[in-house]
N, C-alpha and C. Protein backbone atom coordinates (compact mmCIF):
# COMPACT_ATOMS: atom_id res chain seq x y z
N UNK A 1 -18.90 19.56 -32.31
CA UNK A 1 -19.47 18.39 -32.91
C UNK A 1 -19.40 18.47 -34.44
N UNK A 2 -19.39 19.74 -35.20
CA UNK A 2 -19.51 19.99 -36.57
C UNK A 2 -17.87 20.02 -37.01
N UNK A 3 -17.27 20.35 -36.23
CA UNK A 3 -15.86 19.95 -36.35
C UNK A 3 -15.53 18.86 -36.57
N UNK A 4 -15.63 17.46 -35.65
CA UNK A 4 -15.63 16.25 -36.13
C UNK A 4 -16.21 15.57 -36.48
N UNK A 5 -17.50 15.95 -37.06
CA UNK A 5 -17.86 15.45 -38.50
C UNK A 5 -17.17 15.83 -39.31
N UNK A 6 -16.84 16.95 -39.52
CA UNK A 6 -16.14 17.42 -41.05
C UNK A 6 -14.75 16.89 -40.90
N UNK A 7 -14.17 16.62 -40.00
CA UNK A 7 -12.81 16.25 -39.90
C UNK A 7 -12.95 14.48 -40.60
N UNK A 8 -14.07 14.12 -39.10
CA UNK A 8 -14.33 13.06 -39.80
C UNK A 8 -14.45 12.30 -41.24
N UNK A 9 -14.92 12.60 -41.25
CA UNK A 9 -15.58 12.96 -43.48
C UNK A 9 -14.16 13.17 -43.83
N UNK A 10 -13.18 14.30 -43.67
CA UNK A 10 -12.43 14.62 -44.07
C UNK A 10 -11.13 13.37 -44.33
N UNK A 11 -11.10 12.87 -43.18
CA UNK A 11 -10.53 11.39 -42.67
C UNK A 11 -10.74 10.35 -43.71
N UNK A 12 -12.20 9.91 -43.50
CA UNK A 12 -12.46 9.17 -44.40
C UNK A 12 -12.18 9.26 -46.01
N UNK A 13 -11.90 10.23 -46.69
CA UNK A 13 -11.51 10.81 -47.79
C UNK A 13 -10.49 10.41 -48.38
N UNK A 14 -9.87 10.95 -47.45
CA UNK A 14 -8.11 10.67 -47.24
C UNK A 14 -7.79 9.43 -47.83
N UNK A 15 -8.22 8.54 -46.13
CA UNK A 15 -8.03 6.73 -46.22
C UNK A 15 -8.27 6.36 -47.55
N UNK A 16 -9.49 6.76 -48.20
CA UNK A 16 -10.36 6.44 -49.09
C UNK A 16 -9.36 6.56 -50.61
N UNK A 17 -8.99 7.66 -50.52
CA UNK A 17 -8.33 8.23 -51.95
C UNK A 17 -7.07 7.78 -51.58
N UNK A 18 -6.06 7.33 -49.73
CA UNK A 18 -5.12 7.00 -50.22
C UNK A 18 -5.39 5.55 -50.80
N UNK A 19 -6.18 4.58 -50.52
CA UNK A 19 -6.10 3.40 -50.62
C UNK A 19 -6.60 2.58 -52.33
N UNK A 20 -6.86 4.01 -52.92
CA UNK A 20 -6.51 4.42 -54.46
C UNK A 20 -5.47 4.39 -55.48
N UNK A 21 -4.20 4.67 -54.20
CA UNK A 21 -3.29 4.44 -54.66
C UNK A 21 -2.41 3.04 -54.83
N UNK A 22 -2.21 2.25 -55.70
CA UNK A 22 -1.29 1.26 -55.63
C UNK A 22 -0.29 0.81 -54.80
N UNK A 23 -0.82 -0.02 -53.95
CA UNK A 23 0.33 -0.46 -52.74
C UNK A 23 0.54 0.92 -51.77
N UNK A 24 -0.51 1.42 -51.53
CA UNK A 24 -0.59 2.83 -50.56
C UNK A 24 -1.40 1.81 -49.43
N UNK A 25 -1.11 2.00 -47.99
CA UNK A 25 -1.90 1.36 -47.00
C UNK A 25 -2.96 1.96 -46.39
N UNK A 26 -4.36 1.63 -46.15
CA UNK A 26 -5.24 2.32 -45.61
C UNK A 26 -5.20 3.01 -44.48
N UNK A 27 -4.20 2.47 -43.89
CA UNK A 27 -4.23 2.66 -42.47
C UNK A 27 -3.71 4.22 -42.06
N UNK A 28 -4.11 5.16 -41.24
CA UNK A 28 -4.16 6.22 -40.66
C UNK A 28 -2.22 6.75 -41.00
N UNK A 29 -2.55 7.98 -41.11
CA UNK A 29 -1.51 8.39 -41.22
C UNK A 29 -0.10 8.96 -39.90
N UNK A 30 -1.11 8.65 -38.82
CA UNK A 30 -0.24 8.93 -37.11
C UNK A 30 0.58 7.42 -37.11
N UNK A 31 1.44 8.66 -37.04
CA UNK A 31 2.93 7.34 -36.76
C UNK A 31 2.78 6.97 -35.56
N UNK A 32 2.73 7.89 -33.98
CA UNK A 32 2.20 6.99 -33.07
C UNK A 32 1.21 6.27 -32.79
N UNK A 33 -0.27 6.08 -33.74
CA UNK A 33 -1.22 5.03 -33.78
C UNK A 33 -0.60 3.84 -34.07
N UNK A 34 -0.46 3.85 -35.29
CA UNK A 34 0.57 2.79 -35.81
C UNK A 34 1.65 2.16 -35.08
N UNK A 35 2.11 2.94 -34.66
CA UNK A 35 3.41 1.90 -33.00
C UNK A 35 2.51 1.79 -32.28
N UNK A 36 1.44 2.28 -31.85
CA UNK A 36 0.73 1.14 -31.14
C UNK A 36 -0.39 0.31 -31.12
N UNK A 37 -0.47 0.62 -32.21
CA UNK A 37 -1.35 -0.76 -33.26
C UNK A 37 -0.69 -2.13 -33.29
N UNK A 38 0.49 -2.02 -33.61
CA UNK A 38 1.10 -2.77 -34.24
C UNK A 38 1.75 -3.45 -33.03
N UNK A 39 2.35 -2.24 -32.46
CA UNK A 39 2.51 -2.86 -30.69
C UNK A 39 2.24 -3.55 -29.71
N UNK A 40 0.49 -3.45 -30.25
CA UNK A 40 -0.05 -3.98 -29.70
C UNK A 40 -0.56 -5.59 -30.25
N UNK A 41 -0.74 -5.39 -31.49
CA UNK A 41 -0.73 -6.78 -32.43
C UNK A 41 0.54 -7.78 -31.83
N UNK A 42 1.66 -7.32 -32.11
CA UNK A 42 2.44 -8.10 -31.33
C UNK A 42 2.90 -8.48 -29.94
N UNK A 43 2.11 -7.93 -29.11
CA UNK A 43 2.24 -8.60 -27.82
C UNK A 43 1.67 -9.37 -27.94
N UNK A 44 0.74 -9.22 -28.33
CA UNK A 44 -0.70 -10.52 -28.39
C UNK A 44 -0.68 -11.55 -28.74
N UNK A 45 0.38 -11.31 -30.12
CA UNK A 45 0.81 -12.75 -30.64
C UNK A 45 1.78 -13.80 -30.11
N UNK A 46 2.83 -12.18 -29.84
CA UNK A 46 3.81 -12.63 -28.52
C UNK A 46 3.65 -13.52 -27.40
N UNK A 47 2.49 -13.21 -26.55
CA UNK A 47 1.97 -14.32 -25.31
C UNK A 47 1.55 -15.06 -25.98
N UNK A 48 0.80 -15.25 -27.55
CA UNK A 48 -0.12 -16.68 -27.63
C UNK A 48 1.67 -17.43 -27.65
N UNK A 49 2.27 -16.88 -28.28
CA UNK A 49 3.33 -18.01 -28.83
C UNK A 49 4.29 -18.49 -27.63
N UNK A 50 4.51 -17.71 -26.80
CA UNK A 50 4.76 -18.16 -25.25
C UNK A 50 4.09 -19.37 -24.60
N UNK A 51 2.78 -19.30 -25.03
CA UNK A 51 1.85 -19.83 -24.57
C UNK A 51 2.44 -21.88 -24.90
N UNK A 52 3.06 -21.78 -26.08
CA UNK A 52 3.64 -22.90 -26.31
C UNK A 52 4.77 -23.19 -25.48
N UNK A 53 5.39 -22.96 -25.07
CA UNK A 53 6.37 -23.08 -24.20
C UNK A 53 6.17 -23.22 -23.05
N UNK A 54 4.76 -22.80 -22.04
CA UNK A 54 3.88 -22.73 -21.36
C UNK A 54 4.80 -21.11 -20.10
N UNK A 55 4.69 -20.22 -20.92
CA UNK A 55 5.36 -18.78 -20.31
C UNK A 55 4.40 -17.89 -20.28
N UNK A 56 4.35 -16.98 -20.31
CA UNK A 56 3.91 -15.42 -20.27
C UNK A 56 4.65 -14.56 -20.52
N UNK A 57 4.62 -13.19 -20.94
CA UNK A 57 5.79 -12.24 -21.45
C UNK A 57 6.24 -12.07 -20.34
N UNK A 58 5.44 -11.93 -18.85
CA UNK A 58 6.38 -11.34 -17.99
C UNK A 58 7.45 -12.69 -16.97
N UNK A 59 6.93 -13.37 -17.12
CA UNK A 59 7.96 -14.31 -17.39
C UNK A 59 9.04 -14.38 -17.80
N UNK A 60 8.98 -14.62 -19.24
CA UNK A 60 10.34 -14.20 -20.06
C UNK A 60 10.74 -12.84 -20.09
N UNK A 61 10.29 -12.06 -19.64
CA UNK A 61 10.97 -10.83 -19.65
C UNK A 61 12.18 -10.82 -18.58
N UNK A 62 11.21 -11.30 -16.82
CA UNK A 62 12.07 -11.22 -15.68
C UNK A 62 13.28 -12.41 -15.96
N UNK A 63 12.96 -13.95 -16.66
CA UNK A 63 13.99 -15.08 -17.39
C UNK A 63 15.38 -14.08 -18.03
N UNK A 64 14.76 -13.34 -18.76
CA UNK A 64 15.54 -12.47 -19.79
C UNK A 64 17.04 -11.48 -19.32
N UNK A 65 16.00 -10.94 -17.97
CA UNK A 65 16.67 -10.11 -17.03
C UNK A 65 17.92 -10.52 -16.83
N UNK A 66 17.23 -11.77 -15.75
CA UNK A 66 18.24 -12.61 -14.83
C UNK A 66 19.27 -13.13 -15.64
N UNK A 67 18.76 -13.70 -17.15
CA UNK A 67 20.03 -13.98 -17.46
C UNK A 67 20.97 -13.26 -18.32
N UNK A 68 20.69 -11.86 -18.36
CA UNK A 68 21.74 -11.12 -18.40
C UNK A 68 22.40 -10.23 -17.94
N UNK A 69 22.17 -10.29 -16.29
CA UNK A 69 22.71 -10.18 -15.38
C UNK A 69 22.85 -10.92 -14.06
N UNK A 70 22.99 -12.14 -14.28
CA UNK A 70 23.25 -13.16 -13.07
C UNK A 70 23.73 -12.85 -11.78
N UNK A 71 23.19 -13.58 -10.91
CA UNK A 71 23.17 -12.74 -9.39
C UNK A 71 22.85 -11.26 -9.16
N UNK A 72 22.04 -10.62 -9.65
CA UNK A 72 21.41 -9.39 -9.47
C UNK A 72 20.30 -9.77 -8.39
N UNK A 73 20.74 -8.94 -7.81
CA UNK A 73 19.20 -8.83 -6.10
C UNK A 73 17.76 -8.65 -6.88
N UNK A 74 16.58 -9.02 -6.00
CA UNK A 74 15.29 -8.53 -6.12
C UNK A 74 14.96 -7.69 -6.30
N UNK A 75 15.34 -6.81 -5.51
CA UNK A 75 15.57 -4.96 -5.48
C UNK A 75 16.44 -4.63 -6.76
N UNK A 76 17.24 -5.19 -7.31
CA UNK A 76 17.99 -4.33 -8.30
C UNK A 76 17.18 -4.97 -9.57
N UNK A 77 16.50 -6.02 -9.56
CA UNK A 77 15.76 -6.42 -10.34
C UNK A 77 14.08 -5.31 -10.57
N UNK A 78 13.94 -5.33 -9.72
CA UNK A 78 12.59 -4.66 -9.56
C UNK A 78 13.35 -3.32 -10.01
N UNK A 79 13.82 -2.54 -9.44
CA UNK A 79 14.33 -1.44 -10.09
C UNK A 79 14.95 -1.02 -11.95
N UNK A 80 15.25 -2.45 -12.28
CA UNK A 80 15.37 -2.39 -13.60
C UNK A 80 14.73 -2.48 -14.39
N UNK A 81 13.72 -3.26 -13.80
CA UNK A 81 12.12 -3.48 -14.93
C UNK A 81 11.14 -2.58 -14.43
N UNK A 82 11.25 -1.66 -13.51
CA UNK A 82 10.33 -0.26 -13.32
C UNK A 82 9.13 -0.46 -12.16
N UNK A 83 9.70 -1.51 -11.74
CA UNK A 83 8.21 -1.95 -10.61
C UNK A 83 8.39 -2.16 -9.44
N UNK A 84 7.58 -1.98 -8.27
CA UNK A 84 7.71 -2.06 -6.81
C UNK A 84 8.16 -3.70 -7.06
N UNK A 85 8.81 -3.59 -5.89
CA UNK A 85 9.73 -5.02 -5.24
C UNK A 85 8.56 -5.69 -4.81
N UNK A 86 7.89 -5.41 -4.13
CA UNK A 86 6.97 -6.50 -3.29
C UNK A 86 6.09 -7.07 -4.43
N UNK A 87 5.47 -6.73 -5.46
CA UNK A 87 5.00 -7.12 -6.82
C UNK A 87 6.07 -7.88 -7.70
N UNK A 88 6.95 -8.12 -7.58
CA UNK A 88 8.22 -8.50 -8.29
C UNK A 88 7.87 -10.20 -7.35
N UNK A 89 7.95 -9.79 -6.09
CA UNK A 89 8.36 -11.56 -5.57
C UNK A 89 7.30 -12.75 -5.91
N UNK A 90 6.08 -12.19 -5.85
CA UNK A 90 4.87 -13.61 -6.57
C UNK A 90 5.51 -14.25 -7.98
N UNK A 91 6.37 -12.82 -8.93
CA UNK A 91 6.74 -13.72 -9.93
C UNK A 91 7.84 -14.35 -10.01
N UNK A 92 8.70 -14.08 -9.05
CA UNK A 92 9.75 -14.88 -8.69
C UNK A 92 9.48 -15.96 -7.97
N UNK A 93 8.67 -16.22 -7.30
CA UNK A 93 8.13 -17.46 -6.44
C UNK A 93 7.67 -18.31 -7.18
N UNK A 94 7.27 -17.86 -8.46
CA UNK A 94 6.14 -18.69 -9.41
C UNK A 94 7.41 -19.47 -10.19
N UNK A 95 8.58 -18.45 -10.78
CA UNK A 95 9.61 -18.82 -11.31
C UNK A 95 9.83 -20.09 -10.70
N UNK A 96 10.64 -19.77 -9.79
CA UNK A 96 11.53 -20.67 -8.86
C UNK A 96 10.80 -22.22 -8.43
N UNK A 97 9.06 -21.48 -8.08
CA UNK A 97 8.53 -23.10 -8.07
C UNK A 97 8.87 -23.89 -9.19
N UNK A 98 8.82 -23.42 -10.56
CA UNK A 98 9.01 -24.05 -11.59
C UNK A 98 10.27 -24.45 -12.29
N UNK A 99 11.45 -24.45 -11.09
CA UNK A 99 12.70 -25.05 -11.12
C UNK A 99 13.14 -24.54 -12.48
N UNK A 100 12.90 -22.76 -12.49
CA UNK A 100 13.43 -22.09 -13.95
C UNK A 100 14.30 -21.11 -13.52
N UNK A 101 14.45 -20.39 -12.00
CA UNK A 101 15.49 -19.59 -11.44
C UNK A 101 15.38 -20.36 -9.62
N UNK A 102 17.09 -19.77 -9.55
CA UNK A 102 16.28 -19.68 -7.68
C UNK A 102 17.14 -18.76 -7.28
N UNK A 103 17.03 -18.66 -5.60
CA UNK A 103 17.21 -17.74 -5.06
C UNK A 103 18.50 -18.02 -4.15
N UNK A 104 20.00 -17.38 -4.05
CA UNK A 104 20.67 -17.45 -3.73
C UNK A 104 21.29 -16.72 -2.70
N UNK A 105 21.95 -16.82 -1.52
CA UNK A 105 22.65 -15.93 -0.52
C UNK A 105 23.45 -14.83 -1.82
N UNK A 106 22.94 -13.45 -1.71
CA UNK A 106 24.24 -12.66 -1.83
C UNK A 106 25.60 -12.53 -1.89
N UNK A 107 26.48 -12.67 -3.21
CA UNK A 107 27.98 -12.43 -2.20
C UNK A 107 28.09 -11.47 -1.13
N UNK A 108 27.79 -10.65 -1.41
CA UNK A 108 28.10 -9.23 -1.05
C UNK A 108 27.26 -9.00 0.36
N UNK A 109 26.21 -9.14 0.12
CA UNK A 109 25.35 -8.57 1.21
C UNK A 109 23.85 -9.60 1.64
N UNK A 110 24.54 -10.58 2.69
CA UNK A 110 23.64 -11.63 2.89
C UNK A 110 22.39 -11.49 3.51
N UNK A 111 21.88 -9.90 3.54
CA UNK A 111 20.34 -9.73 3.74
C UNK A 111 19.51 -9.98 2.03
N UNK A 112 19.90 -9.67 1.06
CA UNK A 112 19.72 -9.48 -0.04
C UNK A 112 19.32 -11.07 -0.73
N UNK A 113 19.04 -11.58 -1.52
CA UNK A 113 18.81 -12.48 -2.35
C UNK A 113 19.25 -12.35 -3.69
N UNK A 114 20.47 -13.51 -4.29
CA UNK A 114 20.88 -13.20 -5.57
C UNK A 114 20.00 -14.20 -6.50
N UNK A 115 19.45 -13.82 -7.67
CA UNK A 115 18.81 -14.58 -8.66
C UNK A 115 19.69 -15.29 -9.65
N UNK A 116 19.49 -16.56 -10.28
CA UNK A 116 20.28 -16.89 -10.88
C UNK A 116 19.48 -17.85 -12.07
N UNK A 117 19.55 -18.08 -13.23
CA UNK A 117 18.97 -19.07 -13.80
C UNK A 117 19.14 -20.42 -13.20
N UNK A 118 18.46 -21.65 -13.64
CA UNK A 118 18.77 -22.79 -13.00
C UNK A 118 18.83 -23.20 -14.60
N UNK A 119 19.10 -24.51 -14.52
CA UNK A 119 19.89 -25.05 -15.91
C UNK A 119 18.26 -25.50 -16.84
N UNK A 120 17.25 -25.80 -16.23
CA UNK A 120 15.75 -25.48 -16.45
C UNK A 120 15.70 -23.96 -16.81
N UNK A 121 16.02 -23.07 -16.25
CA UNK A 121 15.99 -22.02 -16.42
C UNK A 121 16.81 -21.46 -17.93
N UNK A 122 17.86 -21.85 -17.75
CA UNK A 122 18.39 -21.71 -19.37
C UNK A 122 18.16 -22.65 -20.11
N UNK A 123 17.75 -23.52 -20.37
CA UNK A 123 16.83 -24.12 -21.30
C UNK A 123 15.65 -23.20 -21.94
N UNK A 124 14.61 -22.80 -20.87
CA UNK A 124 13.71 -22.39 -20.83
C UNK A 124 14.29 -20.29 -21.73
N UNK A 125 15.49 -20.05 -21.81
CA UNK A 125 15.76 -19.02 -22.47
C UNK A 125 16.27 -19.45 -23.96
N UNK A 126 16.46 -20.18 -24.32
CA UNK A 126 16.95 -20.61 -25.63
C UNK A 126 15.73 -20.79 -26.55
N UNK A 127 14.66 -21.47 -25.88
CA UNK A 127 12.98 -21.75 -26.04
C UNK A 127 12.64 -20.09 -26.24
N UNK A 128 12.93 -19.13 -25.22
CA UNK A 128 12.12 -18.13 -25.17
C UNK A 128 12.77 -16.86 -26.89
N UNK A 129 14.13 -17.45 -26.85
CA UNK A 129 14.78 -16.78 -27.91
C UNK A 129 14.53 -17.88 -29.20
N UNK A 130 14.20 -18.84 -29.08
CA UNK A 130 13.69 -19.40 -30.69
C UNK A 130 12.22 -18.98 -30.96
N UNK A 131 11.51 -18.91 -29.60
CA UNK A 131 10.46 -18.51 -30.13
C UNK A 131 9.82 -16.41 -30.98
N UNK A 132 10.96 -16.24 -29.89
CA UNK A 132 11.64 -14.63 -30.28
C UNK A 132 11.26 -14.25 -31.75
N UNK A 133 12.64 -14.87 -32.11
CA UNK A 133 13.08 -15.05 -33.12
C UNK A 133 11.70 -15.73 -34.70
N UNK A 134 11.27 -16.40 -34.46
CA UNK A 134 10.26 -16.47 -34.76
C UNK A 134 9.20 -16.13 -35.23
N UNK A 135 9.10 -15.02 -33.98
CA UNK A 135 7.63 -13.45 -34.17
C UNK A 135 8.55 -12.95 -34.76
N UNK A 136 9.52 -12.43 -34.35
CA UNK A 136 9.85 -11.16 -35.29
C UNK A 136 9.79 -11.43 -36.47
N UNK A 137 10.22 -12.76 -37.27
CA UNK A 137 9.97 -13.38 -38.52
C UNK A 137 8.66 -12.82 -39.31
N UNK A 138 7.78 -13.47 -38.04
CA UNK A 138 6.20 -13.29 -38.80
C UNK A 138 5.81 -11.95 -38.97
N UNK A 139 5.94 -11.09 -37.49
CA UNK A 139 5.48 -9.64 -37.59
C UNK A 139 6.36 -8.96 -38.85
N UNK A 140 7.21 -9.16 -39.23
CA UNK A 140 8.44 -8.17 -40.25
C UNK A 140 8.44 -8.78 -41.50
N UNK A 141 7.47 -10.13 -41.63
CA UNK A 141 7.79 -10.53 -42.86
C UNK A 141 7.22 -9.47 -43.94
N UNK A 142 6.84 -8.97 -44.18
CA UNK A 142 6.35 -7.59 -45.31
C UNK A 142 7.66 -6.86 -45.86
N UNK A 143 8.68 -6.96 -44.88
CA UNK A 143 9.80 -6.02 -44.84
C UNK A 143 11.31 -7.02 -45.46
N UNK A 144 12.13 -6.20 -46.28
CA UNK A 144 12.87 -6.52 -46.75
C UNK A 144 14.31 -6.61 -45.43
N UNK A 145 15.14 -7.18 -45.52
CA UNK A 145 16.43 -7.57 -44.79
C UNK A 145 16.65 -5.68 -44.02
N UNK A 146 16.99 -5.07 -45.15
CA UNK A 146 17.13 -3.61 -45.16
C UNK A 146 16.26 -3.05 -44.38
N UNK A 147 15.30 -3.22 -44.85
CA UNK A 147 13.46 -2.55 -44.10
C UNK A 147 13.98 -2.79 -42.82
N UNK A 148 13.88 -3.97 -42.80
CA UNK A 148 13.77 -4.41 -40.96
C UNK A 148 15.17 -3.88 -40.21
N UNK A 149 16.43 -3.26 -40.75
CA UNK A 149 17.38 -3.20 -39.73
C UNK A 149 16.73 -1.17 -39.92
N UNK A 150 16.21 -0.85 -41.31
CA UNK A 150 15.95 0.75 -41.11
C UNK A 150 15.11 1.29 -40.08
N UNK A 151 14.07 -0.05 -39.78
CA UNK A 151 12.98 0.35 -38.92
C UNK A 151 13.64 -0.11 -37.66
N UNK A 152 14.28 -1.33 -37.19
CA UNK A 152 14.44 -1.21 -35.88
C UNK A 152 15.68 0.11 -35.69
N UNK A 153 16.46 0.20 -36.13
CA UNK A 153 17.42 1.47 -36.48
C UNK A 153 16.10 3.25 -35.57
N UNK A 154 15.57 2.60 -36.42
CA UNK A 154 14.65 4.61 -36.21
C UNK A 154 13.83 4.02 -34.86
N UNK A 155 13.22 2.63 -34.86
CA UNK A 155 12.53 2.70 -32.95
C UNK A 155 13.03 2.71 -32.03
N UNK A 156 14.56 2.35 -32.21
CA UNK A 156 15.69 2.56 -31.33
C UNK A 156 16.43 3.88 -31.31
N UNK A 157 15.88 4.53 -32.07
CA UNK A 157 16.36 6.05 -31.97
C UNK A 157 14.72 6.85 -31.21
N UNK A 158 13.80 6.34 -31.32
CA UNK A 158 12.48 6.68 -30.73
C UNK A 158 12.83 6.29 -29.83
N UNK A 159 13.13 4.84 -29.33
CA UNK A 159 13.07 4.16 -27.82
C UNK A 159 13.87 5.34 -26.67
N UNK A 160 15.04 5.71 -27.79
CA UNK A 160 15.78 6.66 -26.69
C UNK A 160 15.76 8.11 -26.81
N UNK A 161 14.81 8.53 -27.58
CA UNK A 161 14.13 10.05 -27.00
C UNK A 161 13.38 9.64 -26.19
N UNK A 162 12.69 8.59 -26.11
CA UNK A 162 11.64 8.67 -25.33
C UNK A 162 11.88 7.93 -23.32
N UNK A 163 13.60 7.85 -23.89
CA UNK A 163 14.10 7.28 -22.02
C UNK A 163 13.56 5.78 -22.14
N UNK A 164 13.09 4.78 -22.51
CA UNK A 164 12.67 3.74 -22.67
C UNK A 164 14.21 3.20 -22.04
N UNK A 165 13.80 2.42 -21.39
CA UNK A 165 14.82 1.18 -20.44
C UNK A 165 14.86 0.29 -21.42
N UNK A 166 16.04 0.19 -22.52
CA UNK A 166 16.44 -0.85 -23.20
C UNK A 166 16.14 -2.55 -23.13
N UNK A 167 15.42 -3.36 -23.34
CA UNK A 167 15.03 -4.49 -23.49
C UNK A 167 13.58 -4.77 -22.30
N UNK A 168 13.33 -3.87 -21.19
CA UNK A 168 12.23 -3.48 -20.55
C UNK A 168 10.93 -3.21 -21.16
N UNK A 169 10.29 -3.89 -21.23
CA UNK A 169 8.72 -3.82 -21.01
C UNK A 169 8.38 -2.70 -20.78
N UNK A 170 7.18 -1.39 -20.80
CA UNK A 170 7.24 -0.37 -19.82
C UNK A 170 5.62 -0.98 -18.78
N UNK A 171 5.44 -2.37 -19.59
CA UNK A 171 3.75 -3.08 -19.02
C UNK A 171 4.30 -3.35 -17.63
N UNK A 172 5.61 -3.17 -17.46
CA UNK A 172 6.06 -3.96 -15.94
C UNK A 172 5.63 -3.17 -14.88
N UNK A 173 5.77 -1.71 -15.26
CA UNK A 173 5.58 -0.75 -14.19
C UNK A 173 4.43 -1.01 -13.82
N UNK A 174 3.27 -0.91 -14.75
CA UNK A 174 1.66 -1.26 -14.19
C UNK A 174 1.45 -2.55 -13.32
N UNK A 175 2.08 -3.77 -13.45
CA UNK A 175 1.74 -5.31 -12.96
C UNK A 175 1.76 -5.07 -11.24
N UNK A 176 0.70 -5.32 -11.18
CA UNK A 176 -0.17 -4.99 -9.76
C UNK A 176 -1.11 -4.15 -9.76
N UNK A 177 -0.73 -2.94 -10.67
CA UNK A 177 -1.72 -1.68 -10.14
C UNK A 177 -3.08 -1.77 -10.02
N UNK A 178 -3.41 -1.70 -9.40
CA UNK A 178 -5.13 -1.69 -9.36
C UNK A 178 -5.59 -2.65 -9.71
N UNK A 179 -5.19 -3.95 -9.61
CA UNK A 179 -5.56 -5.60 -10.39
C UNK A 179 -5.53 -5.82 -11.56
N UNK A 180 -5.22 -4.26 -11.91
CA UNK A 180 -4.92 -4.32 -13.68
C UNK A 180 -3.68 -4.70 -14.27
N UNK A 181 -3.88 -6.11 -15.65
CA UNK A 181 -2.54 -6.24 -15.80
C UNK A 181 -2.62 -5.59 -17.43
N UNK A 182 -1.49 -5.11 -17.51
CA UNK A 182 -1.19 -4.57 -18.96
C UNK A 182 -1.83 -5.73 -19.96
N UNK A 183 -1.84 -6.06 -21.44
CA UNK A 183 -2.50 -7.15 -21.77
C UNK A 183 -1.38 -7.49 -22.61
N UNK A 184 -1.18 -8.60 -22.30
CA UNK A 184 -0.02 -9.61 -22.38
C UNK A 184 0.87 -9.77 -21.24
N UNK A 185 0.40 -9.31 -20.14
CA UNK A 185 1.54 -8.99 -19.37
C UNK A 185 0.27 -10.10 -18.00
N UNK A 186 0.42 -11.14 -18.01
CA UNK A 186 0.29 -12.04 -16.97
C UNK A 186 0.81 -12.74 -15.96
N UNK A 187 0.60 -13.45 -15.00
CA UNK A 187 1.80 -13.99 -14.22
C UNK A 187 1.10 -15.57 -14.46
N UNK A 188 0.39 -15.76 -14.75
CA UNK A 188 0.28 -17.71 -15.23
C UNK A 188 -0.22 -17.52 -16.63
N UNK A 189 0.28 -18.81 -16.96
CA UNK A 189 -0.05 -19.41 -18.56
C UNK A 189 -1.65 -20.20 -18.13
N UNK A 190 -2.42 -19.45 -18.96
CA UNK A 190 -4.18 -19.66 -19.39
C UNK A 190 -3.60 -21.48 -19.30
N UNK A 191 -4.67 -21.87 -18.99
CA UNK A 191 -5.04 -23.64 -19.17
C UNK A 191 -5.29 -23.93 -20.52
N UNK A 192 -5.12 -24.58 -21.25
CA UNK A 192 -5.15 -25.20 -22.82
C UNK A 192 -6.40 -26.43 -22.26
N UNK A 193 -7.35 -26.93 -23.10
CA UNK A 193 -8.43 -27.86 -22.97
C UNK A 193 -7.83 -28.85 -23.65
């Protein structure tokens, strides 16, 4: 307990004397707090701004999938975004009601189901990439042209020490578990009043 007080104290010091310095940031010196501080700031903002389009991240994530790999099975879908199959089909059902993908015979193997955008469906990705495009605007505006290709440059060199599934969510794996959904990671868009 006398340990983290004094650490504590010690902490506070720090923050204190760095934020002394001119254009020095208060904020903690753990680089992994910070990715997921910030990580987390932007999901958040991420779904509100979905929220205009009337999506959810996991929405546009599975949208995202499908359309860049067209006719990919359920199963090869679920396997790419890290999550049991049977949790995968409510959001494909939800999709498809909403005339944004559907579900096609297999070439290959007509037990299987191929996914495909519907022309609603690519609409609905052009929307999901202007709005993209957008956040990253807002979240990176601090950062110079340079800044922003040095930093995505080094999280993409993090993303892949760390095995991260390239354009994957890792909130997908959790969606079901225990009724818990990652936060931003929903399967309906909240009601607007």
């Amino acid at each position: 307990m006398i340990h983290c007080a004094t650490h504590c104290v010690g902490y506070r010091q720090l923050v204190e004397k760095r934020g002394n310095i001119a254009g020095a940031s208060k904020h903690p010196r753990s680089t992994a707090f910070l990715l997921a501080q910030v990580g987390a700031h932007a999901a958040a903002r991420f779904a509100e701004r979905l929220q205009q389009i009337e999506l959810v991240p996991a929405q546009a994530g599975i949208l995202r999938a499908v359309a860049g790999n067209s006719g990919t099975s359920q199963q090869s879908l679920a396997s790419q975004l890290g999550m049991a199959a049977n949790r995968l089909v409510p959001l494909l059902d939800e999709l498809e009601g909403r005339g944004l993908l559907e579900r096609r015979e297999h070439a290959a193997d007509r037990r299987l189901n191929a996914l495909h955008l519907t022309e609603k469906g690519s609409t609905a990705m052009a929307d999901i990439g202007r709005v993209a495009r957008a956040h990253d605007d807002s979240v990176c505006a601090s950062l110079s042209a340079k800044e922003r290709e040095q930093l995505s440059t080094l999280l993409g060199r993090i993303a892949d020490d760390q095995k991260l599934t390239p354009g994957v969510h890792p909130g997908f794996a959790r969606i079901g578990d225990g009724g818990q959904q990652p936060h931003g990671v929903k399967t309906r868009v909240p009601k607007t009043r």
